[in-house]
PDB file of N, CA and C in Angstrom:
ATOM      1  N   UNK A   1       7.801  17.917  -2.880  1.00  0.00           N
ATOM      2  CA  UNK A   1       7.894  16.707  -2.085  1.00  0.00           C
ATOM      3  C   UNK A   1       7.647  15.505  -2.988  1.00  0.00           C
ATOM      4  N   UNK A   2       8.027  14.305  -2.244  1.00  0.00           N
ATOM      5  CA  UNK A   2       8.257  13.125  -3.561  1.00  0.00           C
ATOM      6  C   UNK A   2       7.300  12.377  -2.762  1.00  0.00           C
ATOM      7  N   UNK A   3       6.590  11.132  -3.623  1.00  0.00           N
ATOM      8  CA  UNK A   3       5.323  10.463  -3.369  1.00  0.00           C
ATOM      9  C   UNK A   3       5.798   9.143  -2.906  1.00  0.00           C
ATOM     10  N   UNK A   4       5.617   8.384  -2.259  1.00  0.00           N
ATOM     11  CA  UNK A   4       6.060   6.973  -1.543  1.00  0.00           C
ATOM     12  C   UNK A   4       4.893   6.361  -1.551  1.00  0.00           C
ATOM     13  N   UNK A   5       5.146   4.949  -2.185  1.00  0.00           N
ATOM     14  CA  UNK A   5       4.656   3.780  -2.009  1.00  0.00           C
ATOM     15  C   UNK A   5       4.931   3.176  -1.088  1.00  0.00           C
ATOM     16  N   UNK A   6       4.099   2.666  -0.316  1.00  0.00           N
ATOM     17  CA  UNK A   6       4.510   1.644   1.326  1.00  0.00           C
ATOM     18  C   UNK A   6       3.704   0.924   0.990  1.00  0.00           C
ATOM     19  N   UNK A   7       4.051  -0.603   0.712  1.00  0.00           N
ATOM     20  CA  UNK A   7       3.037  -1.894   0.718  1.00  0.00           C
ATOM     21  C   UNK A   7       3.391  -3.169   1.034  1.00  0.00           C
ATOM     22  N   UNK A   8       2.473  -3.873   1.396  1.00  0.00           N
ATOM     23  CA  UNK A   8       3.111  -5.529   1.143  1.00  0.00           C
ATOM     24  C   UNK A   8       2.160  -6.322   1.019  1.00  0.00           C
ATOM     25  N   UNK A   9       2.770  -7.776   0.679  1.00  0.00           N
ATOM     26  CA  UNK A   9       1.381  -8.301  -0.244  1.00  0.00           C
ATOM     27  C   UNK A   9       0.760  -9.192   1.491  1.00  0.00           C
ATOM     28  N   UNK A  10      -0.494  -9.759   1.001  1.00  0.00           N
ATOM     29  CA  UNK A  10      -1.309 -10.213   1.884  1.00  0.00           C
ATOM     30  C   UNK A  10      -0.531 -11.200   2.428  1.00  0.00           C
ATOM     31  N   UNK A  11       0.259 -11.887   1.879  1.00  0.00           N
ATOM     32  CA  UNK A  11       0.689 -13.366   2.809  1.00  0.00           C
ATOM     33  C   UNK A  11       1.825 -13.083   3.647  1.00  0.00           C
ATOM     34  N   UNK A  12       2.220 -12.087   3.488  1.00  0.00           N
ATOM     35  CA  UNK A  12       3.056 -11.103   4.349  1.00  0.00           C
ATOM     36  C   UNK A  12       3.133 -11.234   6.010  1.00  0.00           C
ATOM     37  N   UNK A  13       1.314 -10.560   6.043  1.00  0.00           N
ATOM     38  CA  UNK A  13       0.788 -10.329   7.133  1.00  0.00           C
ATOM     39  C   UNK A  13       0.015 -11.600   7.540  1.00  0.00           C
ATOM     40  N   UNK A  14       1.687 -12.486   8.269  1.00  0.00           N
ATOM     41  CA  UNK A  14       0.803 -13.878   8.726  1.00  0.00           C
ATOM     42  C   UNK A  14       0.978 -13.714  10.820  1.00  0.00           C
ATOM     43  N   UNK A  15      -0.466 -13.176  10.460  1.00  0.00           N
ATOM     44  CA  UNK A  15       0.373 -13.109  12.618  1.00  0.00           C
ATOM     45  C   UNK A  15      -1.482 -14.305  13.050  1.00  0.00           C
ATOM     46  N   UNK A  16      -1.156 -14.508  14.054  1.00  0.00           N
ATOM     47  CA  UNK A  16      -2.597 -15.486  14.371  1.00  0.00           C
ATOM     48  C   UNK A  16      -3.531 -14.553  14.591  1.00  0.00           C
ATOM     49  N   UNK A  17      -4.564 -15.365  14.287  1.00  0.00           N
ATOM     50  CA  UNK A  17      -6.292 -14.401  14.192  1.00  0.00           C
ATOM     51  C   UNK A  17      -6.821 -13.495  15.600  1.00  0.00           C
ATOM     52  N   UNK A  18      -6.598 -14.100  16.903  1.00  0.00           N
ATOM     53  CA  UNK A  18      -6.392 -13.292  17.973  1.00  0.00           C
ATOM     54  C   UNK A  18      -5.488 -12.044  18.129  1.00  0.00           C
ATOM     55  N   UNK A  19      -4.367 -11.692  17.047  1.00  0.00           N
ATOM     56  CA  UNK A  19      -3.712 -10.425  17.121  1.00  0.00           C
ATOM     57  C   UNK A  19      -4.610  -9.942  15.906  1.00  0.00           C
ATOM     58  N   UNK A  20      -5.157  -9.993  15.071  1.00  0.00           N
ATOM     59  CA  UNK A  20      -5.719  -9.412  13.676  1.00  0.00           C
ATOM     60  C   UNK A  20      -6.510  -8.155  14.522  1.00  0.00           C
ATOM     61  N   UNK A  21      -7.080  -8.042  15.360  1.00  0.00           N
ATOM     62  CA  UNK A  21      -7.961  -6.841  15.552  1.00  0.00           C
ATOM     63  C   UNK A  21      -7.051  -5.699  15.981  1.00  0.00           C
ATOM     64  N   UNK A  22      -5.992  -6.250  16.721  1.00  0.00           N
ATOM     65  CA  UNK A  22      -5.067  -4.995  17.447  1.00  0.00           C
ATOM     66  C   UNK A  22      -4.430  -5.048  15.825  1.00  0.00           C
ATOM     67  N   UNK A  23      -3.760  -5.564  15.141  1.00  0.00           N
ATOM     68  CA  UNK A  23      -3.232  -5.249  13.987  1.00  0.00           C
ATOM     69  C   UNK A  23      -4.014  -3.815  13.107  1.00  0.00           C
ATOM     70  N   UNK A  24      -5.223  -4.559  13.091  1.00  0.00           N
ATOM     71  CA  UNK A  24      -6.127  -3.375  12.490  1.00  0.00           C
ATOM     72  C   UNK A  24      -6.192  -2.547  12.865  1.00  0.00           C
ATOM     73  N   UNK A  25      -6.373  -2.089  14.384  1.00  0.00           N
ATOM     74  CA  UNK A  25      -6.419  -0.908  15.121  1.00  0.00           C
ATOM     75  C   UNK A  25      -5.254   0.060  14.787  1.00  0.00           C
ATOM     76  N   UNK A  26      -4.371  -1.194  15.043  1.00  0.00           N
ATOM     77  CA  UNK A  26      -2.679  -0.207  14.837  1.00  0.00           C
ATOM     78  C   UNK A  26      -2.270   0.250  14.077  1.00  0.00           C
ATOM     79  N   UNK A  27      -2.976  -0.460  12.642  1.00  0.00           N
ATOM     80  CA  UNK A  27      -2.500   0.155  11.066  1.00  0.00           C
ATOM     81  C   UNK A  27      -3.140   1.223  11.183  1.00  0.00           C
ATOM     82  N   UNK A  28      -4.889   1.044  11.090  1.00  0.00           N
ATOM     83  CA  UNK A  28      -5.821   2.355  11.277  1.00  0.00           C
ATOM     84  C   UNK A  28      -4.857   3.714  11.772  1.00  0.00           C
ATOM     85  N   UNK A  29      -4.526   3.645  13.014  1.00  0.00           N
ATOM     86  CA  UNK A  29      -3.817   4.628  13.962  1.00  0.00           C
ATOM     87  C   UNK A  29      -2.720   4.920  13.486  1.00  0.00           C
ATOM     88  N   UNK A  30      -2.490   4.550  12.461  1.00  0.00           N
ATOM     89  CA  UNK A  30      -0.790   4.963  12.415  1.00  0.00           C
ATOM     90  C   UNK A  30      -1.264   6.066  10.903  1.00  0.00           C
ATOM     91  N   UNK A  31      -2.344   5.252   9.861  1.00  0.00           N
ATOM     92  CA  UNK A  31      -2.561   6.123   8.752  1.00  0.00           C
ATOM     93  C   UNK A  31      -3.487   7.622   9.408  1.00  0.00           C
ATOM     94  N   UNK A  32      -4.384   7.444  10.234  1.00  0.00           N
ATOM     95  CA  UNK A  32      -4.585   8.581  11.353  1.00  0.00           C
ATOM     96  C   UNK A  32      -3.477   9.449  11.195  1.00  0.00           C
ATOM     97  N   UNK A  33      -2.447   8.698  12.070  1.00  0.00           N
ATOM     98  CA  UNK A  33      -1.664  10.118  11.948  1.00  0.00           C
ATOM     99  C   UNK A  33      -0.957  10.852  11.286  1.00  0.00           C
ATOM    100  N   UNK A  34      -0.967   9.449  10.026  1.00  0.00           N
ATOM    101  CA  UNK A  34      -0.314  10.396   8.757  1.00  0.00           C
ATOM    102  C   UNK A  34      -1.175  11.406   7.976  1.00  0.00           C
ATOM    103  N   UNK A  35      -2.508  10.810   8.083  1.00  0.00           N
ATOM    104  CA  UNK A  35      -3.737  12.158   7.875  1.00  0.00           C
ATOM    105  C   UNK A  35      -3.336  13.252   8.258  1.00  0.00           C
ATOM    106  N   UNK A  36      -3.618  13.105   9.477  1.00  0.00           N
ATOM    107  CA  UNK A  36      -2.954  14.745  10.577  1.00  0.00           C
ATOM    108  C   UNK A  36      -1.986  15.431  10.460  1.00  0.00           C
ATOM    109  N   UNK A  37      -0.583  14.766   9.758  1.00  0.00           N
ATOM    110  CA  UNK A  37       0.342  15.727   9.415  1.00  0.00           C
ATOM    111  C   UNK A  37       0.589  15.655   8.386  1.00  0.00           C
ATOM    112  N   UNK A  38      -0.148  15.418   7.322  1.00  0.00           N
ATOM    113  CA  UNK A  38      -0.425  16.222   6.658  1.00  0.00           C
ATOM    114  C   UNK A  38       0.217  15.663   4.895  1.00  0.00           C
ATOM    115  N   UNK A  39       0.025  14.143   5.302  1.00  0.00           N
ATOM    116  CA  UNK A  39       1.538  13.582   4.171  1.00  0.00           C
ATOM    117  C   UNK A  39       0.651  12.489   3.320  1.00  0.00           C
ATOM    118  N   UNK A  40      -0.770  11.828   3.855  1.00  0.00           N
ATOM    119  CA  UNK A  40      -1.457  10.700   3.456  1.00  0.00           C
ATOM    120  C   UNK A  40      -1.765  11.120   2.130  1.00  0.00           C
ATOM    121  N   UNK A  41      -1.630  10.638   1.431  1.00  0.00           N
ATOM    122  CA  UNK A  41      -2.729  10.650  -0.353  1.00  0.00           C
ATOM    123  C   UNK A  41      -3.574   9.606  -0.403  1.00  0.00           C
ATOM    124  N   UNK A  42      -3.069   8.921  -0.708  1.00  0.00           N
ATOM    125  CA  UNK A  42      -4.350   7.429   0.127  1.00  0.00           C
ATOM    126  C   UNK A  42      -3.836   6.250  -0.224  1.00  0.00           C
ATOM    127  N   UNK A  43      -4.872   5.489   0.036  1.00  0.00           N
ATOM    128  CA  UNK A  43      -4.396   3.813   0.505  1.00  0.00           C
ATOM    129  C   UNK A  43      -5.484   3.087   0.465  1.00  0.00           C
ATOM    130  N   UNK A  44      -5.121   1.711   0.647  1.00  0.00           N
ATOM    131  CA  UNK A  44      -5.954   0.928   0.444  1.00  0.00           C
ATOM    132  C   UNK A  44      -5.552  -0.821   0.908  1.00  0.00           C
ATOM    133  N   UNK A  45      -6.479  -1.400   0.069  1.00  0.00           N
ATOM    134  CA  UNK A  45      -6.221  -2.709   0.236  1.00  0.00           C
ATOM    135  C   UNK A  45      -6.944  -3.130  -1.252  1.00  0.00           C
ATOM    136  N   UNK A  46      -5.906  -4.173  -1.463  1.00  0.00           N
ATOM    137  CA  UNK A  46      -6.792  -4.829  -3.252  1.00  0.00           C
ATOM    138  C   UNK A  46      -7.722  -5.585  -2.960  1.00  0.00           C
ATOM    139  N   UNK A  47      -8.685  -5.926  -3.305  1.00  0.00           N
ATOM    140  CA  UNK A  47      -9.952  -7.025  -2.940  1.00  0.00           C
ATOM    141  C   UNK A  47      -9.765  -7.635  -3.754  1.00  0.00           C
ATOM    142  N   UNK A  48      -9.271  -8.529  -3.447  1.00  0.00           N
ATOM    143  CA  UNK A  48      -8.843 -10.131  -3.751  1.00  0.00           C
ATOM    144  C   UNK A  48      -9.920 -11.064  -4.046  1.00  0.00           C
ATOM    145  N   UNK A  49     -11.267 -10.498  -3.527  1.00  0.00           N
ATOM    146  CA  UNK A  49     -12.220 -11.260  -4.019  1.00  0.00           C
ATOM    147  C   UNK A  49     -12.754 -10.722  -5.701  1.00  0.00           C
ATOM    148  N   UNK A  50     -12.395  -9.917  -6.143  1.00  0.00           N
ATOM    149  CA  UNK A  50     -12.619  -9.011  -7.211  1.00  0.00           C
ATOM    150  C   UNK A  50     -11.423  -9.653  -8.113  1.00  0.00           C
ATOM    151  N   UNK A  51     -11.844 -10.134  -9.310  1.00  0.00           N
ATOM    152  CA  UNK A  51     -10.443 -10.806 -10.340  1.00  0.00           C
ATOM    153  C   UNK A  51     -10.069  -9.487 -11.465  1.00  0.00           C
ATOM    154  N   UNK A  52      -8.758  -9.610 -11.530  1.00  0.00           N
ATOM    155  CA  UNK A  52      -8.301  -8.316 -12.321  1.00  0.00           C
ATOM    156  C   UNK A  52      -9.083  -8.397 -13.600  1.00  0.00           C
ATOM    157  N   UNK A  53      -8.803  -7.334 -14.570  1.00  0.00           N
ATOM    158  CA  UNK A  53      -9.608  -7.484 -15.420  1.00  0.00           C
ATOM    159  C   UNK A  53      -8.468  -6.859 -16.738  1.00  0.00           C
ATOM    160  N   UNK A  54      -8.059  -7.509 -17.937  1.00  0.00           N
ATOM    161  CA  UNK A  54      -7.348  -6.367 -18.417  1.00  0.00           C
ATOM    162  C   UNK A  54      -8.190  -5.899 -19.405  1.00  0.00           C
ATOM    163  N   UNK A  55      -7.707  -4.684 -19.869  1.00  0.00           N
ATOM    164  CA  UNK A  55      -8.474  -3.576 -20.513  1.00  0.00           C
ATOM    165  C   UNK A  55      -7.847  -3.011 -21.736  1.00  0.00           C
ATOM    166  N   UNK A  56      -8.111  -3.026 -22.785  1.00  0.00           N
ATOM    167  CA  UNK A  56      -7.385  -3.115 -24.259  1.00  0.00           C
ATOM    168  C   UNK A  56      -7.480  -1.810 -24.727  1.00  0.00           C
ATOM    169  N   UNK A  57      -6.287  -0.743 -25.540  1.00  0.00           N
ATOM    170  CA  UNK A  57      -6.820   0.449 -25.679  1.00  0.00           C
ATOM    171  C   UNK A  57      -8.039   0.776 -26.799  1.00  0.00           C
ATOM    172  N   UNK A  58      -8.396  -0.518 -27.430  1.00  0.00           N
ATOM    173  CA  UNK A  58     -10.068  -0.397 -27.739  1.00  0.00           C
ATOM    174  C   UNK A  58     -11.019  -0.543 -26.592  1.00  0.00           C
ATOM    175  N   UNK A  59     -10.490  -0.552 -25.688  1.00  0.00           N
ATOM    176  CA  UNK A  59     -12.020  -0.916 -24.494  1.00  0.00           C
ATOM    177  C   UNK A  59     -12.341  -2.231 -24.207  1.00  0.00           C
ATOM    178  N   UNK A  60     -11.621  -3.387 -25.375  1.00  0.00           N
ATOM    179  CA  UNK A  60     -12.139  -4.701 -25.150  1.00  0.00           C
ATOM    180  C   UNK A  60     -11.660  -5.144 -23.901  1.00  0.00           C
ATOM    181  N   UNK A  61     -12.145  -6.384 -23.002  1.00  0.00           N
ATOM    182  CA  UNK A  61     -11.771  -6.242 -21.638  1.00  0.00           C
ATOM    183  C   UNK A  61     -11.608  -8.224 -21.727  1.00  0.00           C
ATOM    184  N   UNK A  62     -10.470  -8.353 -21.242  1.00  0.00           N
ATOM    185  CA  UNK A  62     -10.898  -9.842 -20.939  1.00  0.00           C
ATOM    186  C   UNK A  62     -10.259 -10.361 -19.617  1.00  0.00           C
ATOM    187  N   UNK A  63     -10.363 -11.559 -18.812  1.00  0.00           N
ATOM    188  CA  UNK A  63     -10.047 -11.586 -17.517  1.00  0.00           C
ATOM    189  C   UNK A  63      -8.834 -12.085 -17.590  1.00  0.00           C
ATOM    190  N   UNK A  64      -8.118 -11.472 -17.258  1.00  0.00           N
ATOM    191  CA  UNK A  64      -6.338 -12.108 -17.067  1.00  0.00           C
ATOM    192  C   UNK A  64      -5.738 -10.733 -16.533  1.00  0.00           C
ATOM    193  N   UNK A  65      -4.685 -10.924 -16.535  1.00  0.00           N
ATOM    194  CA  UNK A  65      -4.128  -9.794 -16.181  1.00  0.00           C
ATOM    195  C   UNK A  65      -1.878  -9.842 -16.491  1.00  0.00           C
ATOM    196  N   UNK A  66      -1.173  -9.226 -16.200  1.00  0.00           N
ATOM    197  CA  UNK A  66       0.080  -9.101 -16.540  1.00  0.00           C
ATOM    198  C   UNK A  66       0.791 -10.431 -15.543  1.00  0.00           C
ATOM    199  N   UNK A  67       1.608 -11.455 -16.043  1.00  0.00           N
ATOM    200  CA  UNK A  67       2.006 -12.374 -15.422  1.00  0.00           C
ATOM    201  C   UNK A  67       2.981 -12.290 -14.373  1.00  0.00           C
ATOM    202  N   UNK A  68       3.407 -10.826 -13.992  1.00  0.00           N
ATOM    203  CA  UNK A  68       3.958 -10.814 -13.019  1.00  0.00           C
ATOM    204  C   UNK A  68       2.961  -9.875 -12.151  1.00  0.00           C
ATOM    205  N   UNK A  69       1.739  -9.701 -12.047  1.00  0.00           N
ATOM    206  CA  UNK A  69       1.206  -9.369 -11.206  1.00  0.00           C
ATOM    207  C   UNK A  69       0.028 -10.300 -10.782  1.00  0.00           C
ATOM    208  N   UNK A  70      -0.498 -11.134 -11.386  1.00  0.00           N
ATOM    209  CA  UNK A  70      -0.832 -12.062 -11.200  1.00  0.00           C
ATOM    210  C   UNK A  70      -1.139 -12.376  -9.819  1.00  0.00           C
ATOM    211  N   UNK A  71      -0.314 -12.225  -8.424  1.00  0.00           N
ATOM    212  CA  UNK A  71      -0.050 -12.212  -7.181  1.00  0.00           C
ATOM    213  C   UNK A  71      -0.271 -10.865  -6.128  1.00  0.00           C
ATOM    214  N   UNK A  72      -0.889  -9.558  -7.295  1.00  0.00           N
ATOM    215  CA  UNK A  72      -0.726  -8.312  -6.606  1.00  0.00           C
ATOM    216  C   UNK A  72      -1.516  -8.485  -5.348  1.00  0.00           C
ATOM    217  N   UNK A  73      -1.945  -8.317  -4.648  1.00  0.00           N
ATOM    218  CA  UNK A  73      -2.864  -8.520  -3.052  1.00  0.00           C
ATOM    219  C   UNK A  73      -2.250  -7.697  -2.236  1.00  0.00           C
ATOM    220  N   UNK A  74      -3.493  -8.074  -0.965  1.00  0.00           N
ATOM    221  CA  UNK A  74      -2.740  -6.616   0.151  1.00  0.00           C
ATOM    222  C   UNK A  74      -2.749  -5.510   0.252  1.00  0.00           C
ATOM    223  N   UNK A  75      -1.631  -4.466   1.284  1.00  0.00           N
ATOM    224  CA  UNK A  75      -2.430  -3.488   1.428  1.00  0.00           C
ATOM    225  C   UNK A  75      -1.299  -2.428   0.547  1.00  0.00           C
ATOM    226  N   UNK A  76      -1.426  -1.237   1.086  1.00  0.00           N
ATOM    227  CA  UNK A  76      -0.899  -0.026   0.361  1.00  0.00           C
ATOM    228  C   UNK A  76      -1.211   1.277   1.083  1.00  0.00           C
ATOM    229  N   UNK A  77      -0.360   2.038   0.591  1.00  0.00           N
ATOM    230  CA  UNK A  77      -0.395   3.449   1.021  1.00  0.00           C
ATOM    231  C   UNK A  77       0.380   4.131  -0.015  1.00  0.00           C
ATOM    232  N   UNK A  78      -0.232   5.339  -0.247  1.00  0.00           N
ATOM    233  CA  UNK A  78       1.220   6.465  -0.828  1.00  0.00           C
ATOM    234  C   UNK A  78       1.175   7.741  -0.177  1.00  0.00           C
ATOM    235  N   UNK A  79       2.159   8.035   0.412  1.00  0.00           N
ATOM    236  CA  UNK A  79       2.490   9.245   1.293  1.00  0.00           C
ATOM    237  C   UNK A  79       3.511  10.525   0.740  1.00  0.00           C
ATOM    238  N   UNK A  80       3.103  11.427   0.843  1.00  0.00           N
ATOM    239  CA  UNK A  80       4.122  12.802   0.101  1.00  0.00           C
ATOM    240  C   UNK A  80       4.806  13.139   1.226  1.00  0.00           C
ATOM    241  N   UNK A  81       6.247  13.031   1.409  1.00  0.00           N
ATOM    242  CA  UNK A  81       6.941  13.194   2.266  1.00  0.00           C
ATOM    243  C   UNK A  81       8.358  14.007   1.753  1.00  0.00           C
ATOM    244  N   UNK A  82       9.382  14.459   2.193  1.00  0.00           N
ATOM    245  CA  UNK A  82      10.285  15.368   2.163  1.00  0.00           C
ATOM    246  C   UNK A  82      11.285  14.969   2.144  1.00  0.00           C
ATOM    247  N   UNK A  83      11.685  13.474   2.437  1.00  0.00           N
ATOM    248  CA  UNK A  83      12.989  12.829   1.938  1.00  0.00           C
ATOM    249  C   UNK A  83      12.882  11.440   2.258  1.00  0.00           C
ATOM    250  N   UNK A  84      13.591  10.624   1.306  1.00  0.00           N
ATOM    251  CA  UNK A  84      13.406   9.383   1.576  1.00  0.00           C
ATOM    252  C   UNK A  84      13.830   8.688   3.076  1.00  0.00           C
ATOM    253  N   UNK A  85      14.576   9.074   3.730  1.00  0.00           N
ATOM    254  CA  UNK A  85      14.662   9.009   5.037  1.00  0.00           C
ATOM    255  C   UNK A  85      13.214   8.900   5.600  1.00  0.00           C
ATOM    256  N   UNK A  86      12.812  10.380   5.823  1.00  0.00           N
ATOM    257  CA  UNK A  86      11.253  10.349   6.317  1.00  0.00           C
ATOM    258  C   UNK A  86      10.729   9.322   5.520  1.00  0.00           C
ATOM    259  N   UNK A  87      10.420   9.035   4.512  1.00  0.00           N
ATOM    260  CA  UNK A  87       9.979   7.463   3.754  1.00  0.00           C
ATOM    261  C   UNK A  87      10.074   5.912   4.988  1.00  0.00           C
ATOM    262  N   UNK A  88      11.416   6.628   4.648  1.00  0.00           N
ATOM    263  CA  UNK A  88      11.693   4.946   5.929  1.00  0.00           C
ATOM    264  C   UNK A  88      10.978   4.678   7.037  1.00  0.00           C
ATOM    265  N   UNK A  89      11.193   6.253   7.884  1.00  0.00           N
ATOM    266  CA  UNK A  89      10.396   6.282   8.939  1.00  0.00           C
ATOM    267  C   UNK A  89       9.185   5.962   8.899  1.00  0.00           C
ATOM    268  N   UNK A  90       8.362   6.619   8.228  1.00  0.00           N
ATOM    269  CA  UNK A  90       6.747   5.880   8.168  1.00  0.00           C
ATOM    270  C   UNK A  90       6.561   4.750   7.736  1.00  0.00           C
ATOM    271  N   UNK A  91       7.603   3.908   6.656  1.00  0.00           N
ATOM    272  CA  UNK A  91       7.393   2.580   6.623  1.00  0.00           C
ATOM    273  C   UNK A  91       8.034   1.678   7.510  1.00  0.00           C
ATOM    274  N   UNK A  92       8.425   2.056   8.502  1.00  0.00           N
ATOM    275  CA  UNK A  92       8.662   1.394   9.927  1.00  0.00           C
ATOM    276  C   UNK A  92       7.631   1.344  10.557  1.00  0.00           C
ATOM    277  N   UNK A  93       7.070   2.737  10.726  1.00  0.00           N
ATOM    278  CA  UNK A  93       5.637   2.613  11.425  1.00  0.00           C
ATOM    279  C   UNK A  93       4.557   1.833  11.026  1.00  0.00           C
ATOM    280  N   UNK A  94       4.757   1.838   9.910  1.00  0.00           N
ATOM    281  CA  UNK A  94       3.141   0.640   9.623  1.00  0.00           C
ATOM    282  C   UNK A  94       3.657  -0.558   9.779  1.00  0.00           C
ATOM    283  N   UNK A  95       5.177  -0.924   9.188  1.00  0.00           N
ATOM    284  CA  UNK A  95       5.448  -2.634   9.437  1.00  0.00           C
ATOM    285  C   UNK A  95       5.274  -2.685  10.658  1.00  0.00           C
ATOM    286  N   UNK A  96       5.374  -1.985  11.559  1.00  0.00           N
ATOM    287  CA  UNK A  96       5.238  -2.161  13.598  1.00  0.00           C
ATOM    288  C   UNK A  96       3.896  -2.135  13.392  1.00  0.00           C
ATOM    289  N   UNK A  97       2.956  -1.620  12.579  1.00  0.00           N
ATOM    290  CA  UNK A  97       1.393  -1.692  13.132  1.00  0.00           C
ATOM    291  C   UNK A  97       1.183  -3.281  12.645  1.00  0.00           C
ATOM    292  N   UNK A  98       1.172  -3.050  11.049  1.00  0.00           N
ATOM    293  CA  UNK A  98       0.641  -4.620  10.423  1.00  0.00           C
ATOM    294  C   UNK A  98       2.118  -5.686  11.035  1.00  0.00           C
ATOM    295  N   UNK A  99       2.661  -5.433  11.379  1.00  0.00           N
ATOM    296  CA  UNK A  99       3.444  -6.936  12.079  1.00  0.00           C
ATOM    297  C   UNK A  99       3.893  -7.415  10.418  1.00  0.00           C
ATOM    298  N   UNK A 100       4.338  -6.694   9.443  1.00  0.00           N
ATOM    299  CA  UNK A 100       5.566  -7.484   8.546  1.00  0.00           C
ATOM    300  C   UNK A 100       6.244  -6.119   7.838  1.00  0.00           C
ATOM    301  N   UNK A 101       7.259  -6.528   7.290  1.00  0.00           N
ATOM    302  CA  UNK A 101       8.036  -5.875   6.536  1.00  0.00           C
ATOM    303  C   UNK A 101       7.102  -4.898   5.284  1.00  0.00           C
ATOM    304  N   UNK A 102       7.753  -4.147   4.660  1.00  0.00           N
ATOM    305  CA  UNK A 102       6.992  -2.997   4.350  1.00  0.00           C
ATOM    306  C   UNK A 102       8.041  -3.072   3.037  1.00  0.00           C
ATOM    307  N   UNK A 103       7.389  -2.999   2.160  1.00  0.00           N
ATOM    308  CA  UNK A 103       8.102  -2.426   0.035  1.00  0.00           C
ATOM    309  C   UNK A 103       7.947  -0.683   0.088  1.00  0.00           C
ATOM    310  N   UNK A 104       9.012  -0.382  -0.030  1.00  0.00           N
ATOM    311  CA  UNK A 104       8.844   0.958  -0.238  1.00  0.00           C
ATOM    312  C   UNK A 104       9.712   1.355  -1.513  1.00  0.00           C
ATOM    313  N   UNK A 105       8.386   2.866  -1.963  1.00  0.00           N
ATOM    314  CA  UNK A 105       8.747   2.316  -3.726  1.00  0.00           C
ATOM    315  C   UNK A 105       9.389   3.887  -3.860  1.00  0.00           C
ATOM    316  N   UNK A 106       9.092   4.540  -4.593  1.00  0.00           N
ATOM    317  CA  UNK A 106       8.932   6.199  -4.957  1.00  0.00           C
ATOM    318  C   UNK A 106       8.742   6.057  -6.198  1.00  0.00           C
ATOM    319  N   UNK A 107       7.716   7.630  -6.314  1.00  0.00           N
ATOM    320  CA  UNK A 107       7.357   7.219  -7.578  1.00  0.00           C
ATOM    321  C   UNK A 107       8.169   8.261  -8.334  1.00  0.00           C
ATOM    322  N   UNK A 108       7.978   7.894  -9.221  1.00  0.00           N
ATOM    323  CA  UNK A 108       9.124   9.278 -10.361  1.00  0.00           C
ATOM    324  C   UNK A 108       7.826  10.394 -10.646  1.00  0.00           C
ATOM    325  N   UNK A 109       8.912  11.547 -10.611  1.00  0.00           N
ATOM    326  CA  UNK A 109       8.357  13.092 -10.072  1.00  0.00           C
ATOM    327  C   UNK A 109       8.388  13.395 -11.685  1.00  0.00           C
ATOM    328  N   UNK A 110       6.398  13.806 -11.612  1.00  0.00           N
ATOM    329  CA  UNK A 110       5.942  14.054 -13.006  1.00  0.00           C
ATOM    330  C   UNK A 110       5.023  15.348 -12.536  1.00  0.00           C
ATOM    331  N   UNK A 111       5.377  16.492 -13.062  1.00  0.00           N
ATOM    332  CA  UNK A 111       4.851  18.079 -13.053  1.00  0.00           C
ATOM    333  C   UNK A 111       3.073  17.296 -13.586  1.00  0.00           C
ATOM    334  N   UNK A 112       2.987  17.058 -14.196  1.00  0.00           N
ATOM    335  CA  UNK A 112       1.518  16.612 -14.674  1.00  0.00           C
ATOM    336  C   UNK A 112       0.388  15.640 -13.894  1.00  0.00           C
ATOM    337  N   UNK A 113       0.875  14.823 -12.682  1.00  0.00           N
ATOM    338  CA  UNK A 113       0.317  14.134 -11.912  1.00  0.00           C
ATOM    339  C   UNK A 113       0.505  14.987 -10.477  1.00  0.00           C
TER     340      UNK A 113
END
């Protein structure tokens, strides 16, 4: 089975602050049920309050990061699913939970990961 990226960035998800709790509920409920059958690997959200950090293959670390990510934010998921079709489908389901459009990626199929 092949691995799917489903994400979108934070400014995405512009709905007014009175829908934000059912939003949450609905995303919650929808990764629920991708738990249950059996497809979730996991997910997240970037904390945006946290500044990237880059990391040098000596270890040296300084604060910046790659200029086209610069903007990364928001949430995420990666799901193991059985064809990109099914892909679509679950990234329908979360853009209907979070209320915006959904990036769906795949990742390239590596025997070692």
């Amino acid at each position: 089975m092949t691995k799917y990226l489903i994400s979108f960035p934070a400014p995405a998800m512009d709905i007014p602050d009175q829908d934000y709790a059912a939003a949450s509920e609905d995303s919650h409920a929808v990764i629920r049920e991708a738990k249950n059958a059996g497809v979730y690997v996991f997910g997240g959200g970037i904390n945006a309050d946290v500044e990237p950090l880059m990391v040098a293959a000596d270890g040296t670390t300084t604060n910046d990061t790659y200029p086209q990510t610069k903007e990364l934010d928001g949430g995420f998921c990666v799901l193991e699913l059985p064809s990109r079709e099914a892909a679509i489908q679950w990234a329908a389901k979360i853009a209907e939970a979070c209320r915006c459009p959904q990036e769906l990626r795949e990742f390239h199929y590596d025997p070692e990961s």
